[in-house]
C-alpha atoms as a PDB file:
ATOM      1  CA  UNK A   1       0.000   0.000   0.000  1.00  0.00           C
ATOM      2  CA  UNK A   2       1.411   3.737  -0.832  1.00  0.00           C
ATOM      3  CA  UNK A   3      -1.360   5.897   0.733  1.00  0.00           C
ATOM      4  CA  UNK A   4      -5.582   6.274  -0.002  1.00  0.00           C
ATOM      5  CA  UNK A   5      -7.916   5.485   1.978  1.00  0.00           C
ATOM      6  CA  UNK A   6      -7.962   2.372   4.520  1.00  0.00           C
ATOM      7  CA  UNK A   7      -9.294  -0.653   2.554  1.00  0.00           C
ATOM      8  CA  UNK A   8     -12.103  -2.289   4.765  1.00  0.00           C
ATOM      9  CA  UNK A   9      -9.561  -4.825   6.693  1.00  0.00           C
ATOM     10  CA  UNK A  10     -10.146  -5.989  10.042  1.00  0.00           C
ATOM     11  CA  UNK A  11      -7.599  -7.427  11.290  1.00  0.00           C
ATOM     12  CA  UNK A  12      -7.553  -9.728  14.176  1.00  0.00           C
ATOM     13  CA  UNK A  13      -6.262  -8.451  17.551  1.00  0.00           C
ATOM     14  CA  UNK A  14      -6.966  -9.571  20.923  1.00  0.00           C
ATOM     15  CA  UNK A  15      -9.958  -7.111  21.313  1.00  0.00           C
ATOM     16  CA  UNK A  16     -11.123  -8.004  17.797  1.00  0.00           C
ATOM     17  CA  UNK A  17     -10.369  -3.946  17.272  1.00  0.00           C
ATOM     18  CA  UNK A  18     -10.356  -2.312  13.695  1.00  0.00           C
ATOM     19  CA  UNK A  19      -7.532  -1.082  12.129  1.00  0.00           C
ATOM     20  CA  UNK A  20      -8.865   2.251  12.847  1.00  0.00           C
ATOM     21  CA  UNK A  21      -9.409   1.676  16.491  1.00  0.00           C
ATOM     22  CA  UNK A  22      -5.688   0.489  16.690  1.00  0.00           C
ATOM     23  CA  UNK A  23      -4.635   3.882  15.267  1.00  0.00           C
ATOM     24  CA  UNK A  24      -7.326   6.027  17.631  1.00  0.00           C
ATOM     25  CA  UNK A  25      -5.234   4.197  20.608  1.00  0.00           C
ATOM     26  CA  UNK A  26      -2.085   5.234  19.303  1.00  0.00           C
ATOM     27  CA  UNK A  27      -2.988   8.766  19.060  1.00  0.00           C
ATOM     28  CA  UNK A  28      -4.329   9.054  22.618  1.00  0.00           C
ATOM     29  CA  UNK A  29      -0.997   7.537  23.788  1.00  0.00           C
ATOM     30  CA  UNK A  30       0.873   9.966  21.984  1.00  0.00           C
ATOM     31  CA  UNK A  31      -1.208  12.255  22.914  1.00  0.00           C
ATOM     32  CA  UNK A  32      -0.945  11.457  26.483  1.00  0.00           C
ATOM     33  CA  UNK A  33       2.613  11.236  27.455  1.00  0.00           C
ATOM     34  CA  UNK A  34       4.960  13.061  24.447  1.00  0.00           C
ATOM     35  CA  UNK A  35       2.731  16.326  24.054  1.00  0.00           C
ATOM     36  CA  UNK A  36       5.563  18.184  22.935  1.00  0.00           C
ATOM     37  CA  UNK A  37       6.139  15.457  20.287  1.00  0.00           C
ATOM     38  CA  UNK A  38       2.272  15.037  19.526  1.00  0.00           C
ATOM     39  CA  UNK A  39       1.958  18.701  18.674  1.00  0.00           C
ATOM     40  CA  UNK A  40       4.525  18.276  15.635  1.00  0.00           C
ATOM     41  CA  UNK A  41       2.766  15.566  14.573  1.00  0.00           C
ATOM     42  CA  UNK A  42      -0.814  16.864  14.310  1.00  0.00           C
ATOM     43  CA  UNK A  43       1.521  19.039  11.647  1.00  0.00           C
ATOM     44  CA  UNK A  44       1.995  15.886   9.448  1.00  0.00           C
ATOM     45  CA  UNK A  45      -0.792  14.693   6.949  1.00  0.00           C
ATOM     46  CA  UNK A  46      -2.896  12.348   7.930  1.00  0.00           C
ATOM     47  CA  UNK A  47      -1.629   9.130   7.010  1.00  0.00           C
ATOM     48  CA  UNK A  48       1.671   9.933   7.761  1.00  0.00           C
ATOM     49  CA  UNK A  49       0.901  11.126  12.099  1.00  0.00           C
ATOM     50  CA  UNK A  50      -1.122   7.951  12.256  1.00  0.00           C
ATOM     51  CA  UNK A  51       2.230   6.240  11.012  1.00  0.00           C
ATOM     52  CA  UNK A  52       4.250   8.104  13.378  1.00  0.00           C
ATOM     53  CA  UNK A  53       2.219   7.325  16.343  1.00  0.00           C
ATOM     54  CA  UNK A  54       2.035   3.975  15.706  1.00  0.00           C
ATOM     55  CA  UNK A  55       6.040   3.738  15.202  1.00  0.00           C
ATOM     56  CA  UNK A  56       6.058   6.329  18.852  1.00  0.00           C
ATOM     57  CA  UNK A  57       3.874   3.613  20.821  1.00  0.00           C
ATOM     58  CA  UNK A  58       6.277   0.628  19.716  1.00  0.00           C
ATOM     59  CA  UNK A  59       9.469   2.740  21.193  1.00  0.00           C
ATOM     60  CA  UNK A  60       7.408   3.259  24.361  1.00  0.00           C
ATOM     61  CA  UNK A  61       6.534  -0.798  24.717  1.00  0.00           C
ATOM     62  CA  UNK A  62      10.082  -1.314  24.160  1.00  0.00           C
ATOM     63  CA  UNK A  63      10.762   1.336  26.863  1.00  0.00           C
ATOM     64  CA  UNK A  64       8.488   0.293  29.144  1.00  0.00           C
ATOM     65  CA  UNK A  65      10.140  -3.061  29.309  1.00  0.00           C
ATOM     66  CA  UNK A  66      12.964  -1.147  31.260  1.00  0.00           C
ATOM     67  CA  UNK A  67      11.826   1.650  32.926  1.00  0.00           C
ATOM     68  CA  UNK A  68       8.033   0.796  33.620  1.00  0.00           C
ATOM     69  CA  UNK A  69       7.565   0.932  37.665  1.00  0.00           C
ATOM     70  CA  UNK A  70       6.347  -2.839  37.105  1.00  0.00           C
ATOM     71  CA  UNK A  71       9.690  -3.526  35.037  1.00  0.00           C
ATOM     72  CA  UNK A  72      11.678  -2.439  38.235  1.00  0.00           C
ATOM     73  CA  UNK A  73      10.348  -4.908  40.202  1.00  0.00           C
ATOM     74  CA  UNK A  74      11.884  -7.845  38.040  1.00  0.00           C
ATOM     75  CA  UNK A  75      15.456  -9.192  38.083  1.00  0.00           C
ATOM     76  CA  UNK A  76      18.005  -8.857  35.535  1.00  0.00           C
ATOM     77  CA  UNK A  77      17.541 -12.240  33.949  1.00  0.00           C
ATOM     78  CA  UNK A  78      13.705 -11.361  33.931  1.00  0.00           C
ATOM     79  CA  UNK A  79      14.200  -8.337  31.886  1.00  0.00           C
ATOM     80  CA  UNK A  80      16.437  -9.937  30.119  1.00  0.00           C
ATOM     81  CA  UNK A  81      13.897 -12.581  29.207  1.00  0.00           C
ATOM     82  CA  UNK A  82      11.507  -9.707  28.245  1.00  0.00           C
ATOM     83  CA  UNK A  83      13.370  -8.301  25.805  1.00  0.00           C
ATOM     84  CA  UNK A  84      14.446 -11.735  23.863  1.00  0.00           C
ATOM     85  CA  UNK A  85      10.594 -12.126  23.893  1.00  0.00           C
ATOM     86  CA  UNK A  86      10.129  -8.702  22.644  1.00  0.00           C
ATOM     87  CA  UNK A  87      12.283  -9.021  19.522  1.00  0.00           C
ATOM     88  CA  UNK A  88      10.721 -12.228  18.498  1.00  0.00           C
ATOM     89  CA  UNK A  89       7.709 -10.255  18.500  1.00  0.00           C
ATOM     90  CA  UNK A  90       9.109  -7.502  16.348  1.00  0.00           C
ATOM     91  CA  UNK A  91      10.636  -9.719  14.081  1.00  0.00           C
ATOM     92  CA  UNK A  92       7.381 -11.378  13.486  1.00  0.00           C
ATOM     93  CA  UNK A  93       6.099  -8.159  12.872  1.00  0.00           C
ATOM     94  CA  UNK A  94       7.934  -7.915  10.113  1.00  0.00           C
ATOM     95  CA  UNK A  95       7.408 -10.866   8.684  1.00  0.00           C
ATOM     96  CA  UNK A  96       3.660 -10.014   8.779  1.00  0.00           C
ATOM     97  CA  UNK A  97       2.351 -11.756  11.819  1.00  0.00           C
ATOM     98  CA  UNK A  98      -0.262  -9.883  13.803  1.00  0.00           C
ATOM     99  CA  UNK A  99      -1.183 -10.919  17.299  1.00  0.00           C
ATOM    100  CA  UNK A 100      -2.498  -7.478  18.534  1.00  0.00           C
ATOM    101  CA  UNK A 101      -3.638  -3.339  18.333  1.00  0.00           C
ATOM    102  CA  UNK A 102      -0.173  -2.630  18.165  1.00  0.00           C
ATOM    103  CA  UNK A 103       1.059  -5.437  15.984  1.00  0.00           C
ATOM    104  CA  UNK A 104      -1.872  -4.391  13.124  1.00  0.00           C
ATOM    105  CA  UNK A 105      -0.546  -0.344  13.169  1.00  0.00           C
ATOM    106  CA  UNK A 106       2.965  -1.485  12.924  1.00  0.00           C
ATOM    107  CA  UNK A 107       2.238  -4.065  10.150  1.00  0.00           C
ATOM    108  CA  UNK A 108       0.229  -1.412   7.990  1.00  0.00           C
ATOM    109  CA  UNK A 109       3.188   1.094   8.950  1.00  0.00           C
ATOM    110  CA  UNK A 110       5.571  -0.957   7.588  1.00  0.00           C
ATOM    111  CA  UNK A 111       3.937  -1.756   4.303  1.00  0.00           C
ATOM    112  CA  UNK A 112       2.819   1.594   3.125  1.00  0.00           C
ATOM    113  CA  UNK A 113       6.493   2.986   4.370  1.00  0.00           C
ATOM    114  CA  UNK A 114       9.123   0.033   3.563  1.00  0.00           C
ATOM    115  CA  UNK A 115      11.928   0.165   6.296  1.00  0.00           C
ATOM    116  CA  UNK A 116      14.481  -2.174   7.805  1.00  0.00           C
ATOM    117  CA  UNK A 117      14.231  -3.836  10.633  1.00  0.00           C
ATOM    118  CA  UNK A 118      17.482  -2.800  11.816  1.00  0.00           C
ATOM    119  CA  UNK A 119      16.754   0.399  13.699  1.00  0.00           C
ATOM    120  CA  UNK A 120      14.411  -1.946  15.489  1.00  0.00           C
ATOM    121  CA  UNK A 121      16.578  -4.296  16.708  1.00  0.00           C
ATOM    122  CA  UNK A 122      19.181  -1.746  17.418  1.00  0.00           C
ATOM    123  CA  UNK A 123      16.817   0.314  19.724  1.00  0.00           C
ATOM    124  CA  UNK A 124      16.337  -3.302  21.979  1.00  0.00           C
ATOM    125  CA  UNK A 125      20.389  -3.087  22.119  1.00  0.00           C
ATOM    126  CA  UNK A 126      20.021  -0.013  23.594  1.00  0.00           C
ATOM    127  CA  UNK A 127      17.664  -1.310  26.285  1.00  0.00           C
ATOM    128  CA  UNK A 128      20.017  -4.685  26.917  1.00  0.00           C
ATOM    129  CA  UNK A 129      22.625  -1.956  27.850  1.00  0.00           C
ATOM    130  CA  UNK A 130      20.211  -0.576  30.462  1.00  0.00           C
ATOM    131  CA  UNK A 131      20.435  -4.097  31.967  1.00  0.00           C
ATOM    132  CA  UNK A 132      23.796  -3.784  32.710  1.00  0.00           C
ATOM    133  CA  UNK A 133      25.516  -0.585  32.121  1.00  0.00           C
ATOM    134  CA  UNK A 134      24.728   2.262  34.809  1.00  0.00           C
ATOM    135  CA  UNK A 135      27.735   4.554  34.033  1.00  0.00           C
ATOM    136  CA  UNK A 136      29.390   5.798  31.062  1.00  0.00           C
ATOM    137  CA  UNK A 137      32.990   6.527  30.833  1.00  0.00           C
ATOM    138  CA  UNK A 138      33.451   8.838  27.764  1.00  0.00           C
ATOM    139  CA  UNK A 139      30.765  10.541  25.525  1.00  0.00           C
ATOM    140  CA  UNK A 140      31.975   8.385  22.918  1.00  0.00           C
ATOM    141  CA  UNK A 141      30.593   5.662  24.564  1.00  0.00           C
ATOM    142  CA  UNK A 142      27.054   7.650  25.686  1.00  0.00           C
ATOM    143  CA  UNK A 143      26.742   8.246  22.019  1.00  0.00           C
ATOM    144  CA  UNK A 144      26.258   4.647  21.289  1.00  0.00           C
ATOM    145  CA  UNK A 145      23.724   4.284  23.804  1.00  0.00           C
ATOM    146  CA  UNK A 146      21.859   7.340  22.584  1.00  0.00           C
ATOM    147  CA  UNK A 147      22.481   6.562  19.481  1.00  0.00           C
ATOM    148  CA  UNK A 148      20.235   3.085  19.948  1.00  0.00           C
ATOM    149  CA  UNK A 149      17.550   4.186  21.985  1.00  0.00           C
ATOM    150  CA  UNK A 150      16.896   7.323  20.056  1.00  0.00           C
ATOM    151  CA  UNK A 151      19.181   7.778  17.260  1.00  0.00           C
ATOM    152  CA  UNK A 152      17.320   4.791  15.832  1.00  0.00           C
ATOM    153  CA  UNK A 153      13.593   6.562  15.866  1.00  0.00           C
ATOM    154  CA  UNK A 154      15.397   9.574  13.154  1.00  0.00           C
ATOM    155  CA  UNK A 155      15.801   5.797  11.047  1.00  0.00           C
ATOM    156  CA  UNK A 156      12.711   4.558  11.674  1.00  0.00           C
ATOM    157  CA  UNK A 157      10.921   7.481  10.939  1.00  0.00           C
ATOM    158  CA  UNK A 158      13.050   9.068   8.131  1.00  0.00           C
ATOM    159  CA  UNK A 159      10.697   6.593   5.367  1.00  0.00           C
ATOM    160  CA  UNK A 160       7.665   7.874   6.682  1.00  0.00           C
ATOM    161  CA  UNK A 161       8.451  11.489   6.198  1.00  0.00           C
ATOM    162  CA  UNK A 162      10.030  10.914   2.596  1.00  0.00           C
ATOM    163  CA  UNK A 163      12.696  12.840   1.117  1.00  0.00           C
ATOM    164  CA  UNK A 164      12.157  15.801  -1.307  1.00  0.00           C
ATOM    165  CA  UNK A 165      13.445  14.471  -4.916  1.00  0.00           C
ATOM    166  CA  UNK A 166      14.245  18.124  -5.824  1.00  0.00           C
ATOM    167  CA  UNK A 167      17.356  17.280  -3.507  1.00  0.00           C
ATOM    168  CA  UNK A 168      17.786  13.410  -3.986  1.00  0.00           C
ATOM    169  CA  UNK A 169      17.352  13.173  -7.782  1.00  0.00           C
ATOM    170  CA  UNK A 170      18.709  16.098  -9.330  1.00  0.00           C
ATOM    171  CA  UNK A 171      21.741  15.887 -11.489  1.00  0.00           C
ATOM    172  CA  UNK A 172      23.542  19.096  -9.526  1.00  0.00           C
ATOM    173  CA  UNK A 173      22.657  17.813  -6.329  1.00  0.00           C
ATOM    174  CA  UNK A 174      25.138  16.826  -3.661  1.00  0.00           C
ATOM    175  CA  UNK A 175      22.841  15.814  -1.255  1.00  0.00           C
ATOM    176  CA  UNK A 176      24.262  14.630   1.907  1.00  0.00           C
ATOM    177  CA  UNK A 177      23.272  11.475   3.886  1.00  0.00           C
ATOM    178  CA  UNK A 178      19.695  12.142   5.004  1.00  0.00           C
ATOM    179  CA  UNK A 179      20.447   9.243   7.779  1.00  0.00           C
ATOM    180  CA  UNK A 180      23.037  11.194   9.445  1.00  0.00           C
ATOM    181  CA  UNK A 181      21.012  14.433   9.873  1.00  0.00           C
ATOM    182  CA  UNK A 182      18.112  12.403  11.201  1.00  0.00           C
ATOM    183  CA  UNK A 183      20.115  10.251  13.842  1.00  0.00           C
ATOM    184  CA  UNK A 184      21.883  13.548  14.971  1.00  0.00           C
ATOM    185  CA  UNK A 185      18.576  14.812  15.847  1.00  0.00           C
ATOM    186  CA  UNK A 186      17.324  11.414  17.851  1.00  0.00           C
ATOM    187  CA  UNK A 187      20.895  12.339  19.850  1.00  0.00           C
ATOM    188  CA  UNK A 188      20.501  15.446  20.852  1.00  0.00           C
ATOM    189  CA  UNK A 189      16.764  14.830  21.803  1.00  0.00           C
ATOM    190  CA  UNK A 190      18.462  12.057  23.916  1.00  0.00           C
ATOM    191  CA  UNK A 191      20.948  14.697  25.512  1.00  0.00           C
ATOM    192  CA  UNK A 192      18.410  16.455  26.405  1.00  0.00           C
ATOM    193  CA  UNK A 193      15.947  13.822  27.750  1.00  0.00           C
ATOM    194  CA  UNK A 194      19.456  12.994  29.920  1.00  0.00           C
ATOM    195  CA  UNK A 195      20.046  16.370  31.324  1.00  0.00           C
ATOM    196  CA  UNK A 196      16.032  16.844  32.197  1.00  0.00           C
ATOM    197  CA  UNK A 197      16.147  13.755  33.973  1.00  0.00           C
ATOM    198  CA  UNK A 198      19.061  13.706  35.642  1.00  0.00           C
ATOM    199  CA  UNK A 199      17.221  13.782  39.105  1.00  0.00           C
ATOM    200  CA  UNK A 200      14.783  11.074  38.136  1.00  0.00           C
ATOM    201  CA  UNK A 201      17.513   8.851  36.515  1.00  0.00           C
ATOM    202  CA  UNK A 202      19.696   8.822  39.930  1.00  0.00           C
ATOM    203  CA  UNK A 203      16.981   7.041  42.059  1.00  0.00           C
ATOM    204  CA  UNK A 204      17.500   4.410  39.536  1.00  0.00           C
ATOM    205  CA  UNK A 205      20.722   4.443  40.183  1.00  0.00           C
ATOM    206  CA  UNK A 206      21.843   5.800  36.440  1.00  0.00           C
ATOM    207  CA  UNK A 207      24.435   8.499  35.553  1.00  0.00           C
ATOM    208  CA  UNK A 208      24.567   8.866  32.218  1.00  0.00           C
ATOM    209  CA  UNK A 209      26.595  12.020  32.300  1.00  0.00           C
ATOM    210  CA  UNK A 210      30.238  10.327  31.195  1.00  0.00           C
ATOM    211  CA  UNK A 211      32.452  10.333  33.996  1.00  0.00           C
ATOM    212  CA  UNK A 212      35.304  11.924  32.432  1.00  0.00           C
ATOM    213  CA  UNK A 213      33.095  14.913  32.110  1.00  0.00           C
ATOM    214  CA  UNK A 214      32.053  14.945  35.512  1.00  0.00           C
ATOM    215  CA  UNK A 215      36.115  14.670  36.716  1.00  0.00           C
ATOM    216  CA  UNK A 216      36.930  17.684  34.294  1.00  0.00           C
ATOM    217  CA  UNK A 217      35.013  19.585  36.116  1.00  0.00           C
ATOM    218  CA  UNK A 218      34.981  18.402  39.762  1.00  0.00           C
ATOM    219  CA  UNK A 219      31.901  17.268  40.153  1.00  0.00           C
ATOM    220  CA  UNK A 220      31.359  13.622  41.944  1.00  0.00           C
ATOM    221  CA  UNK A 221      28.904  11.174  41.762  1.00  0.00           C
ATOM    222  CA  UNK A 222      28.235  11.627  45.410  1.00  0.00           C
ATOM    223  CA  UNK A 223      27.246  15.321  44.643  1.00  0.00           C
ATOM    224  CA  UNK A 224      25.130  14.280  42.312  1.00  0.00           C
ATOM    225  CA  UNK A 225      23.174  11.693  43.885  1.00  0.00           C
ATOM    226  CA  UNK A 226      22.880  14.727  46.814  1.00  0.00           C
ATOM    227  CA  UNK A 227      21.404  17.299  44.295  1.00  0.00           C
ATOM    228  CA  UNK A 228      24.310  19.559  45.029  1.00  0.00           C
ATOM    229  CA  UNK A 229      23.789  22.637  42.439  1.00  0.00           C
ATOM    230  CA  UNK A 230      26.579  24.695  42.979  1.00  0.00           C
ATOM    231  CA  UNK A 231      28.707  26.234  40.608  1.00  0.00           C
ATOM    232  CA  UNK A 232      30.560  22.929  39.194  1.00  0.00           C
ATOM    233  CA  UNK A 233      27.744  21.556  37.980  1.00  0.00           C
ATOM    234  CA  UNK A 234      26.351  24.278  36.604  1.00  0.00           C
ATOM    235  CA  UNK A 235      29.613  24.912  34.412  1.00  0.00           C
ATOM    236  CA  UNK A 236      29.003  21.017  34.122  1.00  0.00           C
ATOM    237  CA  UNK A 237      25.691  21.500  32.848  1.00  0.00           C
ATOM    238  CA  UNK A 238      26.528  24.333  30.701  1.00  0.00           C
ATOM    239  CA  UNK A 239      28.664  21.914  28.413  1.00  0.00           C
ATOM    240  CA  UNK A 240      26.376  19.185  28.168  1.00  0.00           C
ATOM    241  CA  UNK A 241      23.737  21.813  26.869  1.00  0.00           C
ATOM    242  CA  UNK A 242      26.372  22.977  24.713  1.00  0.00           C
ATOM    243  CA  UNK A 243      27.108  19.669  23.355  1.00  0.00           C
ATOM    244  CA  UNK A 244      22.998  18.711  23.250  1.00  0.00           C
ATOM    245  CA  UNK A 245      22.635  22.110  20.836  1.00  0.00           C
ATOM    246  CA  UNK A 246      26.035  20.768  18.614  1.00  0.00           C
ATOM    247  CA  UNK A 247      23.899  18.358  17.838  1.00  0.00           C
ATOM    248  CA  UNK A 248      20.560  19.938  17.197  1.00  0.00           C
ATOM    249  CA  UNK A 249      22.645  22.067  14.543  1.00  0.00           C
ATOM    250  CA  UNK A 250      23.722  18.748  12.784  1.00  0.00           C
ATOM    251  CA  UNK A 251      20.583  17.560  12.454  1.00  0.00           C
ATOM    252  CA  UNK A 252      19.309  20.867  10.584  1.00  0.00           C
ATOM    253  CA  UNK A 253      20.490  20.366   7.168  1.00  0.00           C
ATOM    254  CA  UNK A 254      18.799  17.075   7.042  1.00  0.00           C
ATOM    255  CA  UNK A 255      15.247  19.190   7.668  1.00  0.00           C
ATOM    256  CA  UNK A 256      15.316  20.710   4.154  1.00  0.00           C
ATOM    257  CA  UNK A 257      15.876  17.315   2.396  1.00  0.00           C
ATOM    258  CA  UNK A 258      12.572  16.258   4.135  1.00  0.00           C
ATOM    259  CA  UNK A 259       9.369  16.355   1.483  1.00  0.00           C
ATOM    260  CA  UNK A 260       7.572  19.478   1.871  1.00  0.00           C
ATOM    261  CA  UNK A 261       4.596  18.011   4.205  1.00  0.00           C
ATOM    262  CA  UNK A 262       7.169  17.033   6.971  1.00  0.00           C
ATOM    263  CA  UNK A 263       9.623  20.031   7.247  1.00  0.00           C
ATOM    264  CA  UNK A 264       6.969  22.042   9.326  1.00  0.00           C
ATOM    265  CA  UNK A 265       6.211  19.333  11.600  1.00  0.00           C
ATOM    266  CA  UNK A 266      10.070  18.384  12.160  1.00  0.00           C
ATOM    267  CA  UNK A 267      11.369  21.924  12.563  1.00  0.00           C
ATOM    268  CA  UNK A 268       8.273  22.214  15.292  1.00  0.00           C
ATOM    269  CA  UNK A 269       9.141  19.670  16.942  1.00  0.00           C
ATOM    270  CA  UNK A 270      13.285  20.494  16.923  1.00  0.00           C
ATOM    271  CA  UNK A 271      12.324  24.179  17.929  1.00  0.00           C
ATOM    272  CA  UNK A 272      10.202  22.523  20.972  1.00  0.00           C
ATOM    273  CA  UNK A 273      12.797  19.928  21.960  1.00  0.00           C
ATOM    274  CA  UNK A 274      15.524  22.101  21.898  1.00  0.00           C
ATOM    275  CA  UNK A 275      13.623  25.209  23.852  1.00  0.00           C
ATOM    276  CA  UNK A 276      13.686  22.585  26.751  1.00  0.00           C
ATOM    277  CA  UNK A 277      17.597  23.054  27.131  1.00  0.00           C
ATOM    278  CA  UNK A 278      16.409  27.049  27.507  1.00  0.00           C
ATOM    279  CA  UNK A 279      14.264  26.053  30.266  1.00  0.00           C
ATOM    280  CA  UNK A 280      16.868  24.178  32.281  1.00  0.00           C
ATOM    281  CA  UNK A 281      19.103  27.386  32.072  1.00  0.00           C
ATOM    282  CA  UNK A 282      16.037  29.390  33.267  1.00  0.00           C
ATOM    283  CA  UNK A 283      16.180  26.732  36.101  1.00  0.00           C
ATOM    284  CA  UNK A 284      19.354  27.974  37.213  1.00  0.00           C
ATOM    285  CA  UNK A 285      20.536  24.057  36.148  1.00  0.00           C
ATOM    286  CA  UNK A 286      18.572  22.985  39.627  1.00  0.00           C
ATOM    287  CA  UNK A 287      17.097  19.704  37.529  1.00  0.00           C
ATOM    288  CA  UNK A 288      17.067  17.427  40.738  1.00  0.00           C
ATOM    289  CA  UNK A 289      13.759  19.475  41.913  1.00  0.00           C
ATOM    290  CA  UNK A 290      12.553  20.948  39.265  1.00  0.00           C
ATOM    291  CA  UNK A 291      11.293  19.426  35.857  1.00  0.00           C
ATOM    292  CA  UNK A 292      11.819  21.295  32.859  1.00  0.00           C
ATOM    293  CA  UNK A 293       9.105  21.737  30.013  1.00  0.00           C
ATOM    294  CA  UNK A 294       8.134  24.336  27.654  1.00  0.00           C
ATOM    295  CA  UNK A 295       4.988  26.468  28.102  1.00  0.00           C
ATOM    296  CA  UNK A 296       1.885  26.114  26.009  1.00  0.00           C
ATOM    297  CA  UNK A 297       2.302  29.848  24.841  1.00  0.00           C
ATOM    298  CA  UNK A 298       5.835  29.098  23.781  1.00  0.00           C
ATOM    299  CA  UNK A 299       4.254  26.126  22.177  1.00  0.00           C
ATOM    300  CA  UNK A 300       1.858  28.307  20.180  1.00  0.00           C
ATOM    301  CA  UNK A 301       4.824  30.909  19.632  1.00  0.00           C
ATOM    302  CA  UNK A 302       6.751  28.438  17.954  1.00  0.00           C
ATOM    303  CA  UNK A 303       4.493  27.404  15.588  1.00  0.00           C
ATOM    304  CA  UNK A 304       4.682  30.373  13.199  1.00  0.00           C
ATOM    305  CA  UNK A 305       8.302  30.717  13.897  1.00  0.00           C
ATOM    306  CA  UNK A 306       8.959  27.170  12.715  1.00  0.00           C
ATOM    307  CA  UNK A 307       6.877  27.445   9.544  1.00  0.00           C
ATOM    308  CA  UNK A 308       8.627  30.176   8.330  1.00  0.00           C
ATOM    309  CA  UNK A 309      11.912  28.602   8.596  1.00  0.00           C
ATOM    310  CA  UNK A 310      10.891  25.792   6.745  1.00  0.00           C
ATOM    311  CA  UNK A 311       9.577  27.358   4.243  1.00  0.00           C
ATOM    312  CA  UNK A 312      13.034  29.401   3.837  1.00  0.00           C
ATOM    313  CA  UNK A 313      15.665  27.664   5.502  1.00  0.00           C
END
């Protein structure tokens, strides 16, 4: 399928749901608990947010199966167990099997936007590190890990918002690597997601902040684990927002490649993302009590803003 309206399929889920009703579910998830996110997608033509959602619920399941308050009750080899489970499932997801809602979205996703698997898989990599791995030497290796749990959705997504063949096709063109610009961007929303959560991610007992970067500037783990904001972690803080924005910047040259109906959306939802590294300076960098978001007003603001860059940028 490349698009049109649904064909009258039902397919069969454990609630004996319509493909529609699968989709409705998605949306109110989305909806629910990545409203920053949602709002960029409401930007999107139809087919292509229902999409979206659909791939945004699948990277929340696969979240969940970490970082759910049920999930933290299990043991390692429990979790572990989860996530073998979990790929099976995906892979039969791509070869077309449907046991459920979520199955049936993905299924139709993945045949009227042909993708690889491989982000997929990738993405569950980056939750078998969570099983293990509670500290990060160097940003090099941070990168990897951001790299699979959200590098992966710029991949997965990147089909579904199609390229513009003005820059893929043409003769003159040197386009660059449209993959590159959209994993930059799952990265720095990563960063960010790190350095808003820093307080929430300790009473896990995470630091993903690498360590060399919290020797360079004098800042130990038992400070943070305290909720000491004083001024080494605020210098601390200012370079990892510094670094998050790097990386924001890489991913805007992949934004103009996008086809026309998806630059709006994506620029929204960069503009959004990134304003929350504005609000943690406006927090004075205190993260461990405070939780930083963007206002609905600087929502709305954005929204002209953003059009007009991608209609010129």
């Amino acid at each position: 399928m490349s698009g049109g309206v649904d064909k009258a399929i039902v397919f069969s889920t454990e609630a004996g749901a319509t493909l529609q009703d699968a989709y409705e579910a998605c949306r109110k998830e989305t909806a629910q608990w990545a409203k920053t996110f949602y709002l960029g997608t409401m930007l999107l033509p139809p087919l292509k947010r229902r999409a979206i959602w659909a791939i945004y619920v699948w990277c929340r399941r696969t979240d969940e199966l970490m970082d759910s308050p049920e999930a933290q009750a299990r043991s390692v080899n429990e979790l572990s167990d989860r996530l073998d489970k979990w790929e099976e499932r995906t892979r039969a997801i791509f070869d077309g099997q449907v046991q459920d809602g979520l199955g049936a979205v993905m299924a139709d996703t993945i045949s009227r936007y042909p993708q690889s698997i491989k982000p997929y898989l990738d993405m569950i990599e980056g939750q078998r590190m969570d099983l293990h791995r509670h500290r990060y030497a160097t940003f090099e290796e941070l990168e990897l890990y951001c790299y699979r749990v959200a590098g992966t959705v710029g991949l997965m997504t990147q089909g579904v918002m199609g390229l513009d063949p003005a820059y893929t096709t043409a003769p003159w063109s040197s386009c660059p690597d449209p993959s590159n610009a959209a994993i930059a961007l799952g990265i720095a929303n990563q960063l960010t997601n790190i350095l808003r959560d820093v307080g929430e991610d300790r009473g896990r007992g995470r630091i993903y902040i690498p360590q060399e970067d919290l020797e360079h500037f004098g800042y130990t783990e038992e400070d943070l684990m305290a909720g000491k904001v004083n001024s080494r972690w605020k210098e601390l803080m200012a370079f990892q927002l510094q670094r998050a924005r790097e990386w924001f910047s890489r991913s805007e040259e992949g934004v103009r490649l996008l086809s026309a109906d998806a630059r709006w959306p994506v620029w929204t939802s960069l503009m959004l993302y990134r304003g929350i590294l504005d609000a943690i300076e406006q927090l004075d960098y205190d993260v461990f009590n405070n939780r930083a978001y963007v206002s609905r007003w600087m929502k709305m603001l954005n929204l002209p803003v953003s059009y007009l860059i991608s209609q010129y940028h």
